[in-house]
C-alpha atoms as a PDB file:
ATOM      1  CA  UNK A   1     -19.350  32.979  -3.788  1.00  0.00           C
ATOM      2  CA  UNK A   2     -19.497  35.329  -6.540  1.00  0.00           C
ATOM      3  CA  UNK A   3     -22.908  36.459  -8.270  1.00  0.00           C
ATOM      4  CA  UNK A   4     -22.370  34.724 -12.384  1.00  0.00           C
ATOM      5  CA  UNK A   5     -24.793  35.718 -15.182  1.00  0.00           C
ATOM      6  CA  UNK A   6     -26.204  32.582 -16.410  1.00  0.00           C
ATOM      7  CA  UNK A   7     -28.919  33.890 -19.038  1.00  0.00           C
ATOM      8  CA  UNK A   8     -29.621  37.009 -21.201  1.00  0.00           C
ATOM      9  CA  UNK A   9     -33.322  36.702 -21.636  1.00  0.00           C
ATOM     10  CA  UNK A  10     -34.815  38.935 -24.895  1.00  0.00           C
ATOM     11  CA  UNK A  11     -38.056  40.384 -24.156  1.00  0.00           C
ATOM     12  CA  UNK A  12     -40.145  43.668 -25.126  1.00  0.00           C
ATOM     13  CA  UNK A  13     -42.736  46.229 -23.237  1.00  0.00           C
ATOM     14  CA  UNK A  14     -46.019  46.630 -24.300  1.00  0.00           C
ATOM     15  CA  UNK A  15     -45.406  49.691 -26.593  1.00  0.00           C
ATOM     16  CA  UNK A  16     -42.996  47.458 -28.394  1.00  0.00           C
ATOM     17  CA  UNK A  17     -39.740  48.904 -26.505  1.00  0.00           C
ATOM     18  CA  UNK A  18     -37.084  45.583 -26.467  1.00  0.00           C
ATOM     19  CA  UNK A  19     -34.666  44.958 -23.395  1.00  0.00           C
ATOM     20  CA  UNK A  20     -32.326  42.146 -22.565  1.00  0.00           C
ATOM     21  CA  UNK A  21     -32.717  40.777 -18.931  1.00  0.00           C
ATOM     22  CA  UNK A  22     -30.320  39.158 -17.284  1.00  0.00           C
ATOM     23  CA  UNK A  23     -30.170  36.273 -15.313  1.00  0.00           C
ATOM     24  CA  UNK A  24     -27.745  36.063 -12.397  1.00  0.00           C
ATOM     25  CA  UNK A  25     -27.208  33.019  -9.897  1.00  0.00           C
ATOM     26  CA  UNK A  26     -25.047  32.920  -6.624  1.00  0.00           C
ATOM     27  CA  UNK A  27     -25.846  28.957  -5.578  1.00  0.00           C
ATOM     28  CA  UNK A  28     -29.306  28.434  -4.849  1.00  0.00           C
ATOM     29  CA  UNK A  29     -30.498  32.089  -5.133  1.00  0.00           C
ATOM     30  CA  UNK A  30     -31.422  33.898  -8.154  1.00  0.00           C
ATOM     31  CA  UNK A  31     -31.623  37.189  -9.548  1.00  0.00           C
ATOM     32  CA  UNK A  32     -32.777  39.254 -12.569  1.00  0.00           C
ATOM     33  CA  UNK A  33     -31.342  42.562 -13.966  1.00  0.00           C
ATOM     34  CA  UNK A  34     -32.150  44.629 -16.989  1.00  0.00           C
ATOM     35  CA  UNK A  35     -28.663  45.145 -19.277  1.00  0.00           C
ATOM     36  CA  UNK A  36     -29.237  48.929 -19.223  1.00  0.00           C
ATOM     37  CA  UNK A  37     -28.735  48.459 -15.067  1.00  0.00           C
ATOM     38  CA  UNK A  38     -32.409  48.849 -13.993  1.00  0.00           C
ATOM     39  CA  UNK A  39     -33.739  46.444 -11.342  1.00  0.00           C
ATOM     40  CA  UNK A  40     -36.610  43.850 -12.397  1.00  0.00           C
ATOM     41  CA  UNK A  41     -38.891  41.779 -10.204  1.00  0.00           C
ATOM     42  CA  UNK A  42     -40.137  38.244 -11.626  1.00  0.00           C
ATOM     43  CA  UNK A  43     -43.530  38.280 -11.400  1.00  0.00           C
ATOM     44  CA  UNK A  44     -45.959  35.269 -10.858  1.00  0.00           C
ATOM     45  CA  UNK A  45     -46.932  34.824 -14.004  1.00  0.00           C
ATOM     46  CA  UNK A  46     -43.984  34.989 -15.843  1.00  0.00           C
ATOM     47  CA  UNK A  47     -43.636  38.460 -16.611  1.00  0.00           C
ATOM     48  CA  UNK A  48     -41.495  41.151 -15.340  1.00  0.00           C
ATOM     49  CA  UNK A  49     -41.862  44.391 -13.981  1.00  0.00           C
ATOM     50  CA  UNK A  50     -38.874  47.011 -14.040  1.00  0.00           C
ATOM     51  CA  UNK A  51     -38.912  48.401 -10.181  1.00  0.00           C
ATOM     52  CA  UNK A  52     -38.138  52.092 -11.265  1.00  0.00           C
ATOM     53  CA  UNK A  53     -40.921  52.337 -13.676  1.00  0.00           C
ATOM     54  CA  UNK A  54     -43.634  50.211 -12.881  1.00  0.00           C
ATOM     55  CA  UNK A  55     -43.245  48.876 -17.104  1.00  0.00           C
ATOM     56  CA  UNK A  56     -44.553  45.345 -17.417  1.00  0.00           C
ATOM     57  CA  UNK A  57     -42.254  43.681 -19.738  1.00  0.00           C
ATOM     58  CA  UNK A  58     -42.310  40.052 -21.568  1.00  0.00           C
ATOM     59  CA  UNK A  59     -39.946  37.248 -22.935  1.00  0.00           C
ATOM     60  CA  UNK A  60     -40.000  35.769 -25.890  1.00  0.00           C
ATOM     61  CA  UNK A  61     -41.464  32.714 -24.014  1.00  0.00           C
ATOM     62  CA  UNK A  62     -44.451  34.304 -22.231  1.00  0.00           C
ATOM     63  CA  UNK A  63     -45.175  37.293 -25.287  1.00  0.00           C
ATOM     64  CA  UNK A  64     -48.948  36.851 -26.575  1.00  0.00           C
ATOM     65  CA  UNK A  65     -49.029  36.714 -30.637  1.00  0.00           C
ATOM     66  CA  UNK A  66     -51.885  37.987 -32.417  1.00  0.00           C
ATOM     67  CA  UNK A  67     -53.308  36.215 -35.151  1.00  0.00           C
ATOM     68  CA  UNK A  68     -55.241  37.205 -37.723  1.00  0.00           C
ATOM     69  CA  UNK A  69     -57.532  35.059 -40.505  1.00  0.00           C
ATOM     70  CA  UNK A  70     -58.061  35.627 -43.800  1.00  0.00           C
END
C-alpha cells in the first residue's frame, strides 16, 4: 500500500509566513508534510511544528483572531 495525500491544510507561522501542509494516509497511519518538502510533527494541541526549524505553525482551524472594539 501506497502513501495518498488526502488533505492540503492552509496555515501560517507566527510572523505571518503561510505554508500548505499536507496530509498523507497509508491505511490506518497518518502523516503530515509541508508542500515545500520539510517534515512537520502534529502537535497536541493542534498545532504544528516544522522538525528542521523548530517554527510553530497554525491552520486555519486552530489560528487565534484578534479582535478589537470600537
Amino acid at each position: 500500500m501506497h502513501w495518498r495525500v488526502t488533505r492540503r491544510l492552509p496555515a501560517a507561522s507566527e510572523n505571518g509566513r503561510k505554508h500548505i501542509i499536507v496530509q498523507m494516509e497509508k491505511g490506518e497511519e497518518i502523516d503530515f508534510i509541508l508542500e515545500a518538502g520539510l517534515a512537520v510533527m502534529r502537535l497536541p494541541d493542534g498545532t504544528f511544528r516544522i522538525d528542521e526549524t523548530g517554527e510553530i505553525i497554525r491552520t486555519a482551524g486552530s489560528m487565534v483572531v484578534k479582535t478589537e472594539r470600537f
